[in-house]
PDB file of N, CA and C in Angstrom:
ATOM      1  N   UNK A   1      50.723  55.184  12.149  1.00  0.00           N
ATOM      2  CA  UNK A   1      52.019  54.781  12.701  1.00  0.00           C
ATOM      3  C   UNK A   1      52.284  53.321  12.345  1.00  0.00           C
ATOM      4  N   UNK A   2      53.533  53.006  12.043  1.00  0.00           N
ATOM      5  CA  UNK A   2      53.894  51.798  11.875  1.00  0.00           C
ATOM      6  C   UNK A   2      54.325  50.941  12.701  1.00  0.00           C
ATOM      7  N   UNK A   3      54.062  49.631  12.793  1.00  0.00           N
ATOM      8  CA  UNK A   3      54.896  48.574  13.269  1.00  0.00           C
ATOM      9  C   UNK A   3      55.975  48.673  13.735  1.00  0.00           C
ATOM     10  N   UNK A   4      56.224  48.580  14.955  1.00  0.00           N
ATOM     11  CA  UNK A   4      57.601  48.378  15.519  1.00  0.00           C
ATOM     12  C   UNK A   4      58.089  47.523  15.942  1.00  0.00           C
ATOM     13  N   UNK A   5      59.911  47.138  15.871  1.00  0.00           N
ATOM     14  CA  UNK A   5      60.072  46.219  16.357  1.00  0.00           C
ATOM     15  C   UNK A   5      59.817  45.579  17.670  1.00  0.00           C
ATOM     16  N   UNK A   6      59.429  46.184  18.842  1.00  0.00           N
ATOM     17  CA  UNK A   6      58.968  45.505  19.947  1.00  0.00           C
ATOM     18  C   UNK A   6      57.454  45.266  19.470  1.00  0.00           C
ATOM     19  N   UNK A   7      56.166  45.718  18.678  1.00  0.00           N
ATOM     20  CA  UNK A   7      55.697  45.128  18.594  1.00  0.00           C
ATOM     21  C   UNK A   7      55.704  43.712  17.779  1.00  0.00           C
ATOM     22  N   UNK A   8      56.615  43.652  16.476  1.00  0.00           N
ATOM     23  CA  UNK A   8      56.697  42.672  15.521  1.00  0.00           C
ATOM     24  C   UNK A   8      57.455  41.259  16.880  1.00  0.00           C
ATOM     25  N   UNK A   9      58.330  41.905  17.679  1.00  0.00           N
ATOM     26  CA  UNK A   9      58.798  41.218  18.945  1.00  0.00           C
ATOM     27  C   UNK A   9      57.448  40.237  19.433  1.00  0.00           C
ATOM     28  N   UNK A  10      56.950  41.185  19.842  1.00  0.00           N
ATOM     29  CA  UNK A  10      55.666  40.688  20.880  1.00  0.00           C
ATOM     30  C   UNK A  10      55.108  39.401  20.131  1.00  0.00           C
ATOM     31  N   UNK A  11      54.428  39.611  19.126  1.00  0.00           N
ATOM     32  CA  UNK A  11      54.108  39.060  18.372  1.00  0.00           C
ATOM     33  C   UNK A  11      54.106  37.547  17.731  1.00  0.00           C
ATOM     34  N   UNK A  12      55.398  38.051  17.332  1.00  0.00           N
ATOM     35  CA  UNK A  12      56.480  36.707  16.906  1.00  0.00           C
ATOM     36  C   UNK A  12      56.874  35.636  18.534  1.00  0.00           C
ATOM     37  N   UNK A  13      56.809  36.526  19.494  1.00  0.00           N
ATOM     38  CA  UNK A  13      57.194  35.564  21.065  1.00  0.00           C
ATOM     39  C   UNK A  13      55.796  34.823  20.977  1.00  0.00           C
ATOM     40  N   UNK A  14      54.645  35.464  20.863  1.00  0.00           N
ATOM     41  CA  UNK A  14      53.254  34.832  21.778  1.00  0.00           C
ATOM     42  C   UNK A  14      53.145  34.318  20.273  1.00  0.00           C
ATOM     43  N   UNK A  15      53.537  33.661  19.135  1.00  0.00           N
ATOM     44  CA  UNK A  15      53.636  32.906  18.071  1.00  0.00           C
ATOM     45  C   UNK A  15      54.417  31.519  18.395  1.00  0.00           C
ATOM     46  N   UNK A  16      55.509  31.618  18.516  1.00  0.00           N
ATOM     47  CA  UNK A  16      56.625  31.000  19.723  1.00  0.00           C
ATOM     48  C   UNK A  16      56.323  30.238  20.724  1.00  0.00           C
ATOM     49  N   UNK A  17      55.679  31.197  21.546  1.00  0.00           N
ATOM     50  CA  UNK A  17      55.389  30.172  22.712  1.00  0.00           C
ATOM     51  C   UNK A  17      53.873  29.417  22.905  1.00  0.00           C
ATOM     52  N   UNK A  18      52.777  29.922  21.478  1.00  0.00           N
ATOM     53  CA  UNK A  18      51.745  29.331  21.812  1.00  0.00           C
ATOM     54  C   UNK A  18      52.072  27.274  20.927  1.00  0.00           C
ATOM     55  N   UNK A  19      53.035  27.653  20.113  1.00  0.00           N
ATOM     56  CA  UNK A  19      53.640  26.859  19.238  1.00  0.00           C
ATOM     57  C   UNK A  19      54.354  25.815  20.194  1.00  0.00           C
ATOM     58  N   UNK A  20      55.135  26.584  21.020  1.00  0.00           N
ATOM     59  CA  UNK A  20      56.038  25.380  21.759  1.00  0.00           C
ATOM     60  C   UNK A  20      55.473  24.756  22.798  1.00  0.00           C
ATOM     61  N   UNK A  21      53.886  25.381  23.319  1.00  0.00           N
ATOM     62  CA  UNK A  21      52.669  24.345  24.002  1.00  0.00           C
ATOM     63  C   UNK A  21      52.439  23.971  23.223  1.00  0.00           C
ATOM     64  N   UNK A  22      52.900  23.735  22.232  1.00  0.00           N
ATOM     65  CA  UNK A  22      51.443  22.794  21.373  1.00  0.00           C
ATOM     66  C   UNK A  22      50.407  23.336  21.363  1.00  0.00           C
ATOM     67  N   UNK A  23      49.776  24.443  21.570  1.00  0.00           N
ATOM     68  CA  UNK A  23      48.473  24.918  21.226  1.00  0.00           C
ATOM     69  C   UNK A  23      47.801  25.135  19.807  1.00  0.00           C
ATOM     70  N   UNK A  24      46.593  25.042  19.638  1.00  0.00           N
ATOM     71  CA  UNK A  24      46.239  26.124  18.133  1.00  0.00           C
ATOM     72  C   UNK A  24      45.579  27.459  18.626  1.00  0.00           C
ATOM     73  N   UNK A  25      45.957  28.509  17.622  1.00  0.00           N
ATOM     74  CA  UNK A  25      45.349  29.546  17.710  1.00  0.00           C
ATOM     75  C   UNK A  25      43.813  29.550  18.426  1.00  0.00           C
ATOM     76  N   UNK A  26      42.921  28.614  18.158  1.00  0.00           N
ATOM     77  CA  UNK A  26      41.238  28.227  18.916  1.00  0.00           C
ATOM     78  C   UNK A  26      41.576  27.865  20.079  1.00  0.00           C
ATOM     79  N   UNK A  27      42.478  27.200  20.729  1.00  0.00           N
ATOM     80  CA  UNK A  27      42.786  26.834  21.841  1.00  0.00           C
ATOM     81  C   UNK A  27      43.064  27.924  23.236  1.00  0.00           C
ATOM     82  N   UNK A  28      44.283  28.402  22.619  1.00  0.00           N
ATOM     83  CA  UNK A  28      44.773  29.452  23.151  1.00  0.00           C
ATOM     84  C   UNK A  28      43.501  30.558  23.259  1.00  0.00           C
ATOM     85  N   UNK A  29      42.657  31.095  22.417  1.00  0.00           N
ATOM     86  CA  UNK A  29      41.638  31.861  22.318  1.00  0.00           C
ATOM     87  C   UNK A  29      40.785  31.803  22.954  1.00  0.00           C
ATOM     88  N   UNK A  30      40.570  30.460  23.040  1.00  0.00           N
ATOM     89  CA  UNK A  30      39.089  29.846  24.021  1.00  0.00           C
ATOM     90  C   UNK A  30      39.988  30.023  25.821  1.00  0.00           C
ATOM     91  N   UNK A  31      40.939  29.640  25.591  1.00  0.00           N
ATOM     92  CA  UNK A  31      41.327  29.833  27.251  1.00  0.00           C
ATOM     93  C   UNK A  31      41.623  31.488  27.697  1.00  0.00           C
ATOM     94  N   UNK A  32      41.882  32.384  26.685  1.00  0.00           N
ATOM     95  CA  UNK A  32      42.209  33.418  26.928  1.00  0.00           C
ATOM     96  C   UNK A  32      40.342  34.458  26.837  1.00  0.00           C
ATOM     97  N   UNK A  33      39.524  33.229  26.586  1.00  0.00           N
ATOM     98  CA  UNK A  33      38.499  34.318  26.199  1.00  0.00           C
ATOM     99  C   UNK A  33      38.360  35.350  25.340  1.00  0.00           C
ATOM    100  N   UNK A  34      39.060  35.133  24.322  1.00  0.00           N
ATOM    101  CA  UNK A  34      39.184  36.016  22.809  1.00  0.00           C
ATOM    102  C   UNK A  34      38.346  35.752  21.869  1.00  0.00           C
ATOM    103  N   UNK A  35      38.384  36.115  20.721  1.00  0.00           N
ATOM    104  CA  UNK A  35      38.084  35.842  19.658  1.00  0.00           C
ATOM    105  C   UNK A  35      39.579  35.666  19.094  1.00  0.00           C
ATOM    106  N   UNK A  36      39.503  34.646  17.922  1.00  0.00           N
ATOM    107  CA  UNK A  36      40.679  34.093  17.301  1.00  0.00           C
ATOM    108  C   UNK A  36      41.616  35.209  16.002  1.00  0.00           C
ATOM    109  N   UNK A  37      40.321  36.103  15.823  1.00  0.00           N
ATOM    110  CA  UNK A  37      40.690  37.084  15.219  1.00  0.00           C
ATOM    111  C   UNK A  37      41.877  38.049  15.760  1.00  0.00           C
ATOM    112  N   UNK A  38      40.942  38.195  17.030  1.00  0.00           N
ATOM    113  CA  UNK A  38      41.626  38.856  17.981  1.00  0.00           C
ATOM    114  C   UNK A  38      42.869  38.433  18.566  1.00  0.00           C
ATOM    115  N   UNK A  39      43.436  37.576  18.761  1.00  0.00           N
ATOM    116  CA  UNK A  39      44.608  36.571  18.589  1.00  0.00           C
ATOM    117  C   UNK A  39      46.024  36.420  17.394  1.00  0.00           C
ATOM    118  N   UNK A  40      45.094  36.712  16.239  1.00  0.00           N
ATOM    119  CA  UNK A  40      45.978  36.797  15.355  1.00  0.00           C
ATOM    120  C   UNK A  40      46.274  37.575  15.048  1.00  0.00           C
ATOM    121  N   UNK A  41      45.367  38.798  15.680  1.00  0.00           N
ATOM    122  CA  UNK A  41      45.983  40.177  15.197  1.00  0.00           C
ATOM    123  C   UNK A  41      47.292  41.033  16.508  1.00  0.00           C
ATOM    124  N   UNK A  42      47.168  39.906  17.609  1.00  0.00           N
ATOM    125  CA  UNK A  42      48.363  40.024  18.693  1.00  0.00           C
ATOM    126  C   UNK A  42      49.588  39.279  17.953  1.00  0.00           C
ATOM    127  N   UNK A  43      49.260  38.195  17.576  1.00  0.00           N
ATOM    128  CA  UNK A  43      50.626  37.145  16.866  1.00  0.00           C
ATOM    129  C   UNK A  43      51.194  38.129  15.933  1.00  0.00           C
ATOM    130  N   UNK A  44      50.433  38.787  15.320  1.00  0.00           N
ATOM    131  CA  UNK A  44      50.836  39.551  13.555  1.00  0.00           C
ATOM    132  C   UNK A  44      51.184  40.941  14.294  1.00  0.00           C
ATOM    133  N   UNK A  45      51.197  41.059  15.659  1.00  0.00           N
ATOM    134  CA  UNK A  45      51.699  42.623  15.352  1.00  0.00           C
ATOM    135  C   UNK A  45      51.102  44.026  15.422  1.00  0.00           C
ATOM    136  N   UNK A  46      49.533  43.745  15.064  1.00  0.00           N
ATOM    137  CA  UNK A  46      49.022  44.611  14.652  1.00  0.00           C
ATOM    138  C   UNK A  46      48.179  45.488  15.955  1.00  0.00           C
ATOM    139  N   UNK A  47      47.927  44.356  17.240  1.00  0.00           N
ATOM    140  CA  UNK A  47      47.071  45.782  17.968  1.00  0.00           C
ATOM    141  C   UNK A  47      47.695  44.581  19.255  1.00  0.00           C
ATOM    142  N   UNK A  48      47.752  45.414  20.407  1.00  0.00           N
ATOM    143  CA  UNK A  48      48.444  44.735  21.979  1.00  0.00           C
ATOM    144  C   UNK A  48      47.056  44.562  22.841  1.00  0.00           C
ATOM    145  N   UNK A  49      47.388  43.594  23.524  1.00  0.00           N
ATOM    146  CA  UNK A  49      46.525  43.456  24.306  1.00  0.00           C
ATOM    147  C   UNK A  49      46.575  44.260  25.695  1.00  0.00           C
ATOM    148  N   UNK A  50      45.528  44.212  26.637  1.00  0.00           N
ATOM    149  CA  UNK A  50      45.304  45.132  27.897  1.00  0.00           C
ATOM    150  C   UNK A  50      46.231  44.095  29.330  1.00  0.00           C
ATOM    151  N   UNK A  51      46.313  45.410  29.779  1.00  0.00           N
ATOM    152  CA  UNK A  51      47.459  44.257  30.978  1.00  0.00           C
ATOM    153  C   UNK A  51      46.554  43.388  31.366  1.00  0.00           C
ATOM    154  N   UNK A  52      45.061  43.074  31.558  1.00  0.00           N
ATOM    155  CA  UNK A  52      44.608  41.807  32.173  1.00  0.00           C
ATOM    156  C   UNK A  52      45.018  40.719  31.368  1.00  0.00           C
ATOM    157  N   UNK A  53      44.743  41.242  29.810  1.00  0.00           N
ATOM    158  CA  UNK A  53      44.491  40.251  29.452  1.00  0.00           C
ATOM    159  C   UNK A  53      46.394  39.642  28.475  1.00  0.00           C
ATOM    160  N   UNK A  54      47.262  40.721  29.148  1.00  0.00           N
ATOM    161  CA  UNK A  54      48.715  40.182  29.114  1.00  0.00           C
ATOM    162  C   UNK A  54      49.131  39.241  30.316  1.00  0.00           C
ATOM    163  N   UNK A  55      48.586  39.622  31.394  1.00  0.00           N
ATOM    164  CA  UNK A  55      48.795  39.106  32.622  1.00  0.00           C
ATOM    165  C   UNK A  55      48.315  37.704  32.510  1.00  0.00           C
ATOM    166  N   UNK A  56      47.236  37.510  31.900  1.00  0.00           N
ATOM    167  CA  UNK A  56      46.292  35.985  31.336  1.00  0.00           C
ATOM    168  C   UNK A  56      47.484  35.229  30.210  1.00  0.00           C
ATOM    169  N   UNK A  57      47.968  35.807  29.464  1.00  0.00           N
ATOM    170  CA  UNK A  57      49.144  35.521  28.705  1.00  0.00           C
ATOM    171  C   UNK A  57      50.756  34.956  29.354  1.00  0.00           C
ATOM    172  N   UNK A  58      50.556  35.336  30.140  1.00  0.00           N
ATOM    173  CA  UNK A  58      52.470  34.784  31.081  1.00  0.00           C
ATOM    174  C   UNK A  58      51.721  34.018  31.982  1.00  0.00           C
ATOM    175  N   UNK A  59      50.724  34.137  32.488  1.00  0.00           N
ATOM    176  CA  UNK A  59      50.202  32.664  33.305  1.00  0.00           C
ATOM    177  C   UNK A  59      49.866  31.667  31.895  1.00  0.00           C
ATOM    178  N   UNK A  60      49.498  31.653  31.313  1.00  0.00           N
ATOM    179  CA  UNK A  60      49.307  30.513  30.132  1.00  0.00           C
ATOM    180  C   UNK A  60      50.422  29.777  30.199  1.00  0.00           C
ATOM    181  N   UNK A  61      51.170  30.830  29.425  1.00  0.00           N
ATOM    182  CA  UNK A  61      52.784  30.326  28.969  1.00  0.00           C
ATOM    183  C   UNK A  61      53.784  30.341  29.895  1.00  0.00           C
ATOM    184  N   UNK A  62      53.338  31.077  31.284  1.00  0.00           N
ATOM    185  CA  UNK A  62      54.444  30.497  32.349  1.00  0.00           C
ATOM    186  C   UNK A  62      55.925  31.121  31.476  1.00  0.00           C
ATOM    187  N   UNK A  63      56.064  32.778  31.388  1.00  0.00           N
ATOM    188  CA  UNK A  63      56.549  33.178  31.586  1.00  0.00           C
ATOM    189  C   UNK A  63      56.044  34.754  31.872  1.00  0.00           C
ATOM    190  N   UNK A  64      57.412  35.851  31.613  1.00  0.00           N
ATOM    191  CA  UNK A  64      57.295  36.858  32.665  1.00  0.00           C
ATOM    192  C   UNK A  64      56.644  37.957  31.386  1.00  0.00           C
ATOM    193  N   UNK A  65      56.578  38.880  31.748  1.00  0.00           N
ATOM    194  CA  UNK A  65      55.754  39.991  30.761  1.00  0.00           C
ATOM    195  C   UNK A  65      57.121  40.827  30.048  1.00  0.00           C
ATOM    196  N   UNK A  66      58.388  41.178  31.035  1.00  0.00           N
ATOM    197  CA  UNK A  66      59.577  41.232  30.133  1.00  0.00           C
ATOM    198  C   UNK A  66      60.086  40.841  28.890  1.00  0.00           C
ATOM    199  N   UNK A  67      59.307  39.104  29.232  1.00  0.00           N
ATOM    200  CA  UNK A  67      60.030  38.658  28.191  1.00  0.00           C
ATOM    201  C   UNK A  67      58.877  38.496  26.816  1.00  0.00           C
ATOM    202  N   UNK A  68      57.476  38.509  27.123  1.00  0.00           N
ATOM    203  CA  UNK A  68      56.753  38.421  26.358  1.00  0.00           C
ATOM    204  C   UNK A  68      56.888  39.473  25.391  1.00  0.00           C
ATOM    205  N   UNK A  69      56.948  41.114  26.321  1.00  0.00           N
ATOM    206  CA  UNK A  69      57.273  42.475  25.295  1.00  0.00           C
ATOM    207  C   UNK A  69      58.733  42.296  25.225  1.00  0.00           C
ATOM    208  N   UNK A  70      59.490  41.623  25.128  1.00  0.00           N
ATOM    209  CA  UNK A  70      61.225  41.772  24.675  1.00  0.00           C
ATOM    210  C   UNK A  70      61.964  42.860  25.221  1.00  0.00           C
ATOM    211  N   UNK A  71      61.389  42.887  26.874  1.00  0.00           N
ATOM    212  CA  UNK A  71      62.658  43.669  27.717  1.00  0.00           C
ATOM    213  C   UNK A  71      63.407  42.655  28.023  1.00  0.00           C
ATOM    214  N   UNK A  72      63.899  41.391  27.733  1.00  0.00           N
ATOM    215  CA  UNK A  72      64.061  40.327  28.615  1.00  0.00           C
ATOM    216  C   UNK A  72      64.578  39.420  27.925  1.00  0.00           C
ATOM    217  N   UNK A  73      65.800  38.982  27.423  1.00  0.00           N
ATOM    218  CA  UNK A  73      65.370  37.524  26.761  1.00  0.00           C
ATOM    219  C   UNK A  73      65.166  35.933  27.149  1.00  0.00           C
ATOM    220  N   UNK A  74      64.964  36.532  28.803  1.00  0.00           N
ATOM    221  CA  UNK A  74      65.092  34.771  29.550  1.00  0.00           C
ATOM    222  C   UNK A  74      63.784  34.671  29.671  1.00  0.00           C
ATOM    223  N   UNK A  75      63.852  33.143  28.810  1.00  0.00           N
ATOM    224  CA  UNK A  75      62.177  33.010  28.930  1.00  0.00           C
ATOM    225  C   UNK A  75      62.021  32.244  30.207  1.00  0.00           C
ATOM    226  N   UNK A  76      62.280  32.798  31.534  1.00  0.00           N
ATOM    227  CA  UNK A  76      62.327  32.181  32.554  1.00  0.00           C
ATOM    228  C   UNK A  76      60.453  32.415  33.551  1.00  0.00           C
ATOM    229  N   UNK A  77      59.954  31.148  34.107  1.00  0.00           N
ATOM    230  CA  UNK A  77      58.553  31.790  34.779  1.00  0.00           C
ATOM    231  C   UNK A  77      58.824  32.642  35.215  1.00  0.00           C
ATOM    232  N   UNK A  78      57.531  33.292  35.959  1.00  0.00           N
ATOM    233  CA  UNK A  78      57.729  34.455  37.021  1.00  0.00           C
ATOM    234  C   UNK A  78      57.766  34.004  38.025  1.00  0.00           C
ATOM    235  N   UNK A  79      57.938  34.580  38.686  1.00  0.00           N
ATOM    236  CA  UNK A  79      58.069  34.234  40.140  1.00  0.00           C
ATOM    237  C   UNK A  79      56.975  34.899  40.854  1.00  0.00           C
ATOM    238  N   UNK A  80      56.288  33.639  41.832  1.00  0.00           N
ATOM    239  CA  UNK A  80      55.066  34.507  41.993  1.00  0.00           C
ATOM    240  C   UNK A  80      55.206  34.752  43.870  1.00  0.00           C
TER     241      UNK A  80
END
């Protein structure tokens, strides 16, 4: 199965927003407890991560999971 646009979405957002912290890919990885591989293959599209470790993703970036998978386009926090 191919690539879809909500995943190429996903992707391209957690590209986006690890960019507009200022993070690097090692950064983001080491706080998320990944491997960097594993990281780039969320940025590129290619495999999604598990709700813990999406849920670890909108607390990083301080926004909502809507908007991370592109139900959403307000990159507004969540509200906790």
């Amino acid at each position: 199965m191919g690539r879809t646009d909500l995943d190429r979405r996903f992707g391209q957002r957690l590209k986006d927003l690890r960019r507009v912290h200022g993070f690097r890919q090692r950064d983001v990885a080491l706080e998320l407890r990944i491997g960097i591989y594993t990281l780039q293959s969320y940025e590129q599209g290619r495999t999604e991560p598990d709700l813990e470790l999406l849920t670890d993703m909108c607390r990083l970036y301080q926004v909502s999971a809507d908007y991370l998978l592109g139900l959403s386009d307000r990159c507004d926090p969540p509200k906790e």
